[in-house]
N, C-alpha and C. Protein backbone atom coordinates (compact mmCIF):
# COMPACT_ATOMS: atom_id res chain seq x y z
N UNK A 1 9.71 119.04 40.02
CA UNK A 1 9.70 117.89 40.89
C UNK A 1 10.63 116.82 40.32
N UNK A 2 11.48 116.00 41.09
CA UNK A 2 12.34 115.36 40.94
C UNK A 2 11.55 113.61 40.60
N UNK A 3 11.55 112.94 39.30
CA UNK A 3 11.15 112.17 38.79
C UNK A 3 11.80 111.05 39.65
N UNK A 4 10.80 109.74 39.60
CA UNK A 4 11.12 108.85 40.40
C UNK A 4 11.99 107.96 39.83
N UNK A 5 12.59 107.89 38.56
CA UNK A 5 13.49 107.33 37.95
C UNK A 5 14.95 107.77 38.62
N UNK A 6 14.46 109.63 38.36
CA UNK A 6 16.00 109.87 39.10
C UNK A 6 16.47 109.73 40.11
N UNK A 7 15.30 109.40 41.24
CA UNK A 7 15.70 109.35 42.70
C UNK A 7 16.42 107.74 42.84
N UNK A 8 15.88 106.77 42.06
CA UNK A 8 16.17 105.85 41.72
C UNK A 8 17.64 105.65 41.54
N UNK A 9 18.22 106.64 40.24
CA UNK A 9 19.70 106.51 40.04
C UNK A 9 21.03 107.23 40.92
N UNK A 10 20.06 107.87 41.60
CA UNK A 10 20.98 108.58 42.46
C UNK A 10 20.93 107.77 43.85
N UNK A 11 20.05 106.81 44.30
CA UNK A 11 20.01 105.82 45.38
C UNK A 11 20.87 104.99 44.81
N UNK A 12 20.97 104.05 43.80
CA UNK A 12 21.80 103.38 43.28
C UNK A 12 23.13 104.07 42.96
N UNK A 13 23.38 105.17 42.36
CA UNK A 13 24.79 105.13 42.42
C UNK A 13 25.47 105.65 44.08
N UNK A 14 24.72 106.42 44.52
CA UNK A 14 24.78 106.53 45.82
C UNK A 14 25.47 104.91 46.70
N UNK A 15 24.75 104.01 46.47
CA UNK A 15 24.98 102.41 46.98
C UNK A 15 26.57 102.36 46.54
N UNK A 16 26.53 102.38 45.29
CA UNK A 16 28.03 101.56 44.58
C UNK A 16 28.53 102.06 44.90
N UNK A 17 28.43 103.48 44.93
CA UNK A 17 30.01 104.17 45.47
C UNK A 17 30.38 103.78 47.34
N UNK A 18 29.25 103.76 47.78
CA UNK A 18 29.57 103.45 49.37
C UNK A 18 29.82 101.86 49.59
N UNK A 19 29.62 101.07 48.69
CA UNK A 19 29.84 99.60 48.85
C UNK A 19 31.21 99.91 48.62
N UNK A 20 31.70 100.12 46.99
CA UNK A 20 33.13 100.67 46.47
C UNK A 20 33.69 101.22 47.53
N UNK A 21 33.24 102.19 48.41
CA UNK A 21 34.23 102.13 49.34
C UNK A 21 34.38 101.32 50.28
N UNK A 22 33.57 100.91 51.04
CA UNK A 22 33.60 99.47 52.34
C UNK A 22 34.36 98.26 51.89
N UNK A 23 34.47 98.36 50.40
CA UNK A 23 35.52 97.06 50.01
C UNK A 23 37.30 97.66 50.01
N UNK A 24 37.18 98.89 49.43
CA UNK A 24 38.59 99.21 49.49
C UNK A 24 38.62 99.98 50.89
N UNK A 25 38.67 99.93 52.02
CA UNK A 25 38.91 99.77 53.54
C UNK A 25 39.93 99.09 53.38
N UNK A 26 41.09 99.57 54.27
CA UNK A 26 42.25 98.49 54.87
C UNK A 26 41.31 98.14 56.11
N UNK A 27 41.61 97.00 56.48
CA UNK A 27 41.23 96.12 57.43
C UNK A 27 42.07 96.03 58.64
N UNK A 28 42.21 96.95 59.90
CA UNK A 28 42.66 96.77 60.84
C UNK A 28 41.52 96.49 61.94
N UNK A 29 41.30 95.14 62.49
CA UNK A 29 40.50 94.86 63.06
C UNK A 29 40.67 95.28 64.92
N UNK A 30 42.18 96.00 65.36
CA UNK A 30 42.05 96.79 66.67
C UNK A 30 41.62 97.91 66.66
N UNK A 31 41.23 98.77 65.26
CA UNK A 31 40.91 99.52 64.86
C UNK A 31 39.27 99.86 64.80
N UNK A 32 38.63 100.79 65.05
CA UNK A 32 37.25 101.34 64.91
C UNK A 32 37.50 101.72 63.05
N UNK A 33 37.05 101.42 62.17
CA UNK A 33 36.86 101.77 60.87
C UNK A 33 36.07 103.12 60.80
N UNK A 34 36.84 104.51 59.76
CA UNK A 34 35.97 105.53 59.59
C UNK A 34 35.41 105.66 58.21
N UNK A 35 34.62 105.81 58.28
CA UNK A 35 34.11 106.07 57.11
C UNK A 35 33.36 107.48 56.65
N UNK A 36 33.96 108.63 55.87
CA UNK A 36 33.89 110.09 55.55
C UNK A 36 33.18 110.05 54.67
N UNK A 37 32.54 110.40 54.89
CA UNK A 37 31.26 110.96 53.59
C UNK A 37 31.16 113.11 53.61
N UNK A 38 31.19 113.23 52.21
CA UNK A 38 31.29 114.50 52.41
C UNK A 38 29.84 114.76 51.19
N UNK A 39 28.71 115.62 51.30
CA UNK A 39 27.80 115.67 50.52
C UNK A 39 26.86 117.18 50.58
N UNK A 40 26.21 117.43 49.77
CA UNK A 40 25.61 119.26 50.06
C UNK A 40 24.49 119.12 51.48
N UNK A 41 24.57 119.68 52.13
CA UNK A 41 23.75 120.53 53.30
C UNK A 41 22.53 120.22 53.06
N UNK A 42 21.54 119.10 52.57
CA UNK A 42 20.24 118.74 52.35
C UNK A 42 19.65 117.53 52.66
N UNK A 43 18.82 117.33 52.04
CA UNK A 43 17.93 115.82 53.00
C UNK A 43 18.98 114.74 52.63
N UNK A 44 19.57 114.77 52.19
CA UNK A 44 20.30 112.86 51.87
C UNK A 44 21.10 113.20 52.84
N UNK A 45 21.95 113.85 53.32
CA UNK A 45 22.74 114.06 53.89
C UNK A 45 22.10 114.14 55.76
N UNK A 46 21.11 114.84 55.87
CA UNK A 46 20.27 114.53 57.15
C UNK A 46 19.51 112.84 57.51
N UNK A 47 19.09 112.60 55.58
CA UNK A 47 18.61 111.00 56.38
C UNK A 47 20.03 110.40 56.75
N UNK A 48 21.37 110.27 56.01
CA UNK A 48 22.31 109.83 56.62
C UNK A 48 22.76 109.86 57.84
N UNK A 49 22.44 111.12 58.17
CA UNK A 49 22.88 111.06 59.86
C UNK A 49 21.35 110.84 60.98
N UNK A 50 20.51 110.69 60.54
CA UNK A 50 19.59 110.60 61.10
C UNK A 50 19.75 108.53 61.47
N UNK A 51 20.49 108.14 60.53
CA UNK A 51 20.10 106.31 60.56
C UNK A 51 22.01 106.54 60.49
N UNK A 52 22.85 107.04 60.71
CA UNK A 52 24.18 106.47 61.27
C UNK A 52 24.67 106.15 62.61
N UNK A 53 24.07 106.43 63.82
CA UNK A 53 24.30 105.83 65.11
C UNK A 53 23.37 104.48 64.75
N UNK A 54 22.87 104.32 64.42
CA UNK A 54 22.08 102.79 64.16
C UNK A 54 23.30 101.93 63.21
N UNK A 55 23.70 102.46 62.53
CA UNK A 55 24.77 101.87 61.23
C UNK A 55 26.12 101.74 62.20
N UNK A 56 26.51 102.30 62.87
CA UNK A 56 27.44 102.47 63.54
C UNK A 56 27.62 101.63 65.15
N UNK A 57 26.10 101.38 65.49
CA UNK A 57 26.28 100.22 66.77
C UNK A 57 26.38 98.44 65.80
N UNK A 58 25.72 98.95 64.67
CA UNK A 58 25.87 97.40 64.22
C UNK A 58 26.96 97.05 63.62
N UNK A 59 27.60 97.96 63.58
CA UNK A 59 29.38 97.47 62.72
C UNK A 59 30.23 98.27 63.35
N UNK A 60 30.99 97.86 63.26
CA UNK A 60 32.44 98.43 63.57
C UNK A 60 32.91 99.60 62.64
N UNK A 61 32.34 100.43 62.45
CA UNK A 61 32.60 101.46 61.85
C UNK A 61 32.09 102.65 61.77
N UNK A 62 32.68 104.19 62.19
CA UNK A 62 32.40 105.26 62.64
C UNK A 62 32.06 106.20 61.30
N UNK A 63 30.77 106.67 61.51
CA UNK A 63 30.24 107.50 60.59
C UNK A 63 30.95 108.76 60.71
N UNK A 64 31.57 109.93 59.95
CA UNK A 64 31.34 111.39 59.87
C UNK A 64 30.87 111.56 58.74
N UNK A 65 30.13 112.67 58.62
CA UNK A 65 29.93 113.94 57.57
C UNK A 65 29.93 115.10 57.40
N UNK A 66 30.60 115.05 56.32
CA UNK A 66 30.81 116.65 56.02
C UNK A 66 29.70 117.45 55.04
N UNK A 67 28.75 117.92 55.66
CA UNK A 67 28.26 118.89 54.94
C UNK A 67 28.96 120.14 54.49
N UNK A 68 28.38 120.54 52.97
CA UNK A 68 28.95 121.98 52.54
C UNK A 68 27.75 122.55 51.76
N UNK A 69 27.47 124.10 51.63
CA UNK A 69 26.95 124.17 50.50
C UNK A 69 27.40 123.39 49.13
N UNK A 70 26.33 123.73 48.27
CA UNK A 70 26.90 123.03 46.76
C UNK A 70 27.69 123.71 45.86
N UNK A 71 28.13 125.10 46.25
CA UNK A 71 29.55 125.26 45.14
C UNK A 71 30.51 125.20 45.99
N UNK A 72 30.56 124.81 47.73
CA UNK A 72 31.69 124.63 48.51
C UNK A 72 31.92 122.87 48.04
N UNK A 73 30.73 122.23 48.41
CA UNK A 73 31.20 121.01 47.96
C UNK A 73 31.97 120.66 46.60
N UNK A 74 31.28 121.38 45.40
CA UNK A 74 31.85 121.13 44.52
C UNK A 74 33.64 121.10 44.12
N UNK A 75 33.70 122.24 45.41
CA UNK A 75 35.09 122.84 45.15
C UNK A 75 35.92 121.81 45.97
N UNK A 76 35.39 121.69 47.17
CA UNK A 76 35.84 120.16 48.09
C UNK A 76 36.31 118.63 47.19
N UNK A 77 35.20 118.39 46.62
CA UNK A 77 35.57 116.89 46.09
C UNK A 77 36.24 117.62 44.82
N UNK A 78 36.11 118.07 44.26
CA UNK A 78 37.03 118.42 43.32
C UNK A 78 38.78 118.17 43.70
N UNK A 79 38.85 119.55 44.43
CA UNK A 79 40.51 119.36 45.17
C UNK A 79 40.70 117.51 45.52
N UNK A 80 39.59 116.90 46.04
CA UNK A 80 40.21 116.02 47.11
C UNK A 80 40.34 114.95 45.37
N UNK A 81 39.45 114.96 44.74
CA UNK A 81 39.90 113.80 43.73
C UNK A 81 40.65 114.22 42.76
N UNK A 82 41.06 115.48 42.43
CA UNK A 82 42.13 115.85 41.27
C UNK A 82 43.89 115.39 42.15
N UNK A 83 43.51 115.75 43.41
CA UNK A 83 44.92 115.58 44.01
C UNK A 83 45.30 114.03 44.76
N UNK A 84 44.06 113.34 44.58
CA UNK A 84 43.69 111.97 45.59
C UNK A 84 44.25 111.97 46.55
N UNK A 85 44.00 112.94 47.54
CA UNK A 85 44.29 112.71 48.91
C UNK A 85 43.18 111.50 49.43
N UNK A 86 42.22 111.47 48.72
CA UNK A 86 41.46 110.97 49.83
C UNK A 86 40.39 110.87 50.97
N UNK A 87 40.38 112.06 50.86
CA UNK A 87 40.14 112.58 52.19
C UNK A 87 38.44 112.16 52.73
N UNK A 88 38.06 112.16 51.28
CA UNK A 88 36.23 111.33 51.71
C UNK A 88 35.90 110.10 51.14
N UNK A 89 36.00 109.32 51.63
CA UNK A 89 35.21 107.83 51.02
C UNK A 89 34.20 107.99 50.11
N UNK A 90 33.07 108.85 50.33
CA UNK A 90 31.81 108.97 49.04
C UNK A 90 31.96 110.32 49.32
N UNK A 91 31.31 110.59 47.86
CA UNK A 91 31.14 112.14 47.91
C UNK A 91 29.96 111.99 47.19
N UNK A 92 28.99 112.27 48.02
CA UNK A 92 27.43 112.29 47.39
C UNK A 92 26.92 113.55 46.55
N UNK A 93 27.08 113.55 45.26
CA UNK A 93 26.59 114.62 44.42
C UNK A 93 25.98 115.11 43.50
N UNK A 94 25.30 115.95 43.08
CA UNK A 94 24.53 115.78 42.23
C UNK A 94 24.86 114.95 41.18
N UNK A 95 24.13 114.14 40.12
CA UNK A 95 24.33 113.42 38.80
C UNK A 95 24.71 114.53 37.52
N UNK A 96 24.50 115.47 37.23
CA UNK A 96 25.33 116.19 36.00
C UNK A 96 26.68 116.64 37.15
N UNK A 97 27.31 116.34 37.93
CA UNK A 97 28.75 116.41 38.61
C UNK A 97 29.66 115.25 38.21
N UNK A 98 28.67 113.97 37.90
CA UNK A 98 29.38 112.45 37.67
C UNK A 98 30.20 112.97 36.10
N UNK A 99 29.57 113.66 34.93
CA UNK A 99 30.45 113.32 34.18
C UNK A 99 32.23 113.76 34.11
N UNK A 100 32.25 115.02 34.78
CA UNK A 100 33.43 115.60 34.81
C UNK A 100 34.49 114.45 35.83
N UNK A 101 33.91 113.77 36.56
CA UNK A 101 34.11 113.15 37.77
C UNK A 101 34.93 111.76 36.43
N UNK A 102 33.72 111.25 35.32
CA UNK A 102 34.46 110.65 34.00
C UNK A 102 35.42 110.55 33.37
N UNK A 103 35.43 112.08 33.13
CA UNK A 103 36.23 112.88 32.11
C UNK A 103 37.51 112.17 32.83
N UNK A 104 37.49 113.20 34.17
CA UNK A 104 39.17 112.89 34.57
C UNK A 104 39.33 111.66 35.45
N UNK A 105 39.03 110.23 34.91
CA UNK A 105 39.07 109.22 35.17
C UNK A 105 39.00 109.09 36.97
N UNK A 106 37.97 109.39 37.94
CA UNK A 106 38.49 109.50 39.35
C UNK A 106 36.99 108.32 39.46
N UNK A 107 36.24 107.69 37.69
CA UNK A 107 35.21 106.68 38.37
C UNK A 107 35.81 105.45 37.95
N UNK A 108 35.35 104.23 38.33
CA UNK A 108 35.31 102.88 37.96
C UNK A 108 34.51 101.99 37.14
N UNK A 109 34.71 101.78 36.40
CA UNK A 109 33.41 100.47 36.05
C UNK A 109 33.53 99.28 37.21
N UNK A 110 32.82 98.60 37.37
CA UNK A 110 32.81 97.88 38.32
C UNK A 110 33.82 96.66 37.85
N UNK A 111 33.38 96.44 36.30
CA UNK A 111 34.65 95.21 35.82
C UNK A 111 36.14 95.95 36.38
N UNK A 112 36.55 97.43 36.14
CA UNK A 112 37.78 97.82 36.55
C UNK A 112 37.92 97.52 37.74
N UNK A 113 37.56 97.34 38.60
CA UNK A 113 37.50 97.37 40.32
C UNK A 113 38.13 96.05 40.52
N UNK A 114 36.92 95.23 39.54
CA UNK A 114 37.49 93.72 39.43
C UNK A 114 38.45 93.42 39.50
N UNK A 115 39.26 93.95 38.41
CA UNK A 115 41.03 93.48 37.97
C UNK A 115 41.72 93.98 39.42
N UNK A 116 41.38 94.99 39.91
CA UNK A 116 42.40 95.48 41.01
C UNK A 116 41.86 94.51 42.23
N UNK A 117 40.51 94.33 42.54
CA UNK A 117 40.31 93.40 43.48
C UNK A 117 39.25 92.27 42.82
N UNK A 118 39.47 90.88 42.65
CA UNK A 118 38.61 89.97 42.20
C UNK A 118 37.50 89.61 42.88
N UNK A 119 37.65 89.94 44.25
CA UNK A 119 36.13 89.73 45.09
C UNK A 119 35.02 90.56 44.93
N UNK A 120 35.84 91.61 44.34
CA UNK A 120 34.84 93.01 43.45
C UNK A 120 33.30 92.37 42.90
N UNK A 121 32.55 92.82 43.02
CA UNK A 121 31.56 92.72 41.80
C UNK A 121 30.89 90.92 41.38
N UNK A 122 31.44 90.19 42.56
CA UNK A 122 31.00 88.73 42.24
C UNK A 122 29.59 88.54 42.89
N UNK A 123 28.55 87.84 42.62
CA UNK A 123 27.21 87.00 42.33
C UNK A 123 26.56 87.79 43.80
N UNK A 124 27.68 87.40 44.60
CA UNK A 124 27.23 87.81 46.30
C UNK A 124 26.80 89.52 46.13
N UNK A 125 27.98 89.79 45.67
CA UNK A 125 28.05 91.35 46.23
C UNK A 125 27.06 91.83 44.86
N UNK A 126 26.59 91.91 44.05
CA UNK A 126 25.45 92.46 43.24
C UNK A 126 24.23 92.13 43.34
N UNK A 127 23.59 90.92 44.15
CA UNK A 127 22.56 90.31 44.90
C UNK A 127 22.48 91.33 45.97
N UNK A 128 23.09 91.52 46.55
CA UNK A 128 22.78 91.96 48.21
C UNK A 128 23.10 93.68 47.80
N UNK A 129 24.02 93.83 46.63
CA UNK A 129 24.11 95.47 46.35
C UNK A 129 22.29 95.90 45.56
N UNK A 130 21.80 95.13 44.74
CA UNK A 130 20.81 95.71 44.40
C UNK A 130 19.28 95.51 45.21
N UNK A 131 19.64 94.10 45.85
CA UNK A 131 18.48 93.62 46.71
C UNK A 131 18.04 94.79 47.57
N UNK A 132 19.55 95.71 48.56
CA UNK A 132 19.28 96.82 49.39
C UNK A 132 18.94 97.99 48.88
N UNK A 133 19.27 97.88 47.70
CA UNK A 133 18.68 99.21 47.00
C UNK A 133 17.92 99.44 46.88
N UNK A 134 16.82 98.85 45.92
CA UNK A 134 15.50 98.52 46.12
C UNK A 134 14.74 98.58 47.57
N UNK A 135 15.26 98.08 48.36
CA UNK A 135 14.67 98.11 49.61
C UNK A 135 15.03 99.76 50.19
N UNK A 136 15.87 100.26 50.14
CA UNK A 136 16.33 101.24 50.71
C UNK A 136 15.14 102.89 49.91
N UNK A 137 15.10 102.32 48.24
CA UNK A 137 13.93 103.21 47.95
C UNK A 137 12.28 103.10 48.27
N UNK A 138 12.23 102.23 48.77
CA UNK A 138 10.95 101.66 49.20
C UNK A 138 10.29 100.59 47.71
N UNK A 139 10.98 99.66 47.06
CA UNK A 139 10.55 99.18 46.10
C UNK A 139 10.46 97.63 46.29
């Protein structure tokens, strides 16, 4: 059984990486915004689409997902971040996947994010990033 600590860190990094992406969005406002999520064939991936037409009438921005099994996914975000195409905004995956994800520098610290964008990571956006988190695990 999956400990409630871990469900914990995987809701939270789950968050940063999908905030991390909604900030680095180019901003064309004639534009419908997409946002690709690619993640394994299981419940996170069903509650996501189960609450994205709700996410999607309240903002301007179009949900897909890509489900895969988990050694297709693996092989997916792999290609897409060794070559940075791009191609998925989050890639929701297991936590022993994050370190290799380390290794070959494709994560951020949030101070790094900073230097490239300064609105990164200020008072607002870590209030309202952890406030929903919490709320989002039922805490």
């Amino acid at each position: 059984m999956v400990s409630r600590g871990a469900l914990m860190w995987v809701a939270l990094t789950g968050t940063i990486v999908l905030v991390g992406a909604l900030f680095f969005r180019t901003n064309h406002p004639s534009e419908v915004e997409t946002l690709t999520i690619l993640g394994e064939d299981a419940s996170t991936m069903q509650a996501i689409e189960a609450v994205k037409a709700k996410f999607e009438s309240e903002r301007e921005v179009k949900v897909t997902t890509s489900k895969s099994a988990f050694e297709v996914l693996q092989q997916k975000a792999n290609a897409d971040l060794s070559s940075g195409t791009g191609l998925y905004d989050v890639i929701l995956n297991v936590n022993s996947s994050l370190s290799s994800y380390v290794r070959n520098g494709w994560v951020f610290k949030l101070a790094e994010l900073k230097k490239i964008d300064p609105t990164i990571g200020d008072e607002a956006f870590e209030k309202d990033l952890f406030q929903n988190t919490w709320h989002e695990v039922g805490f």
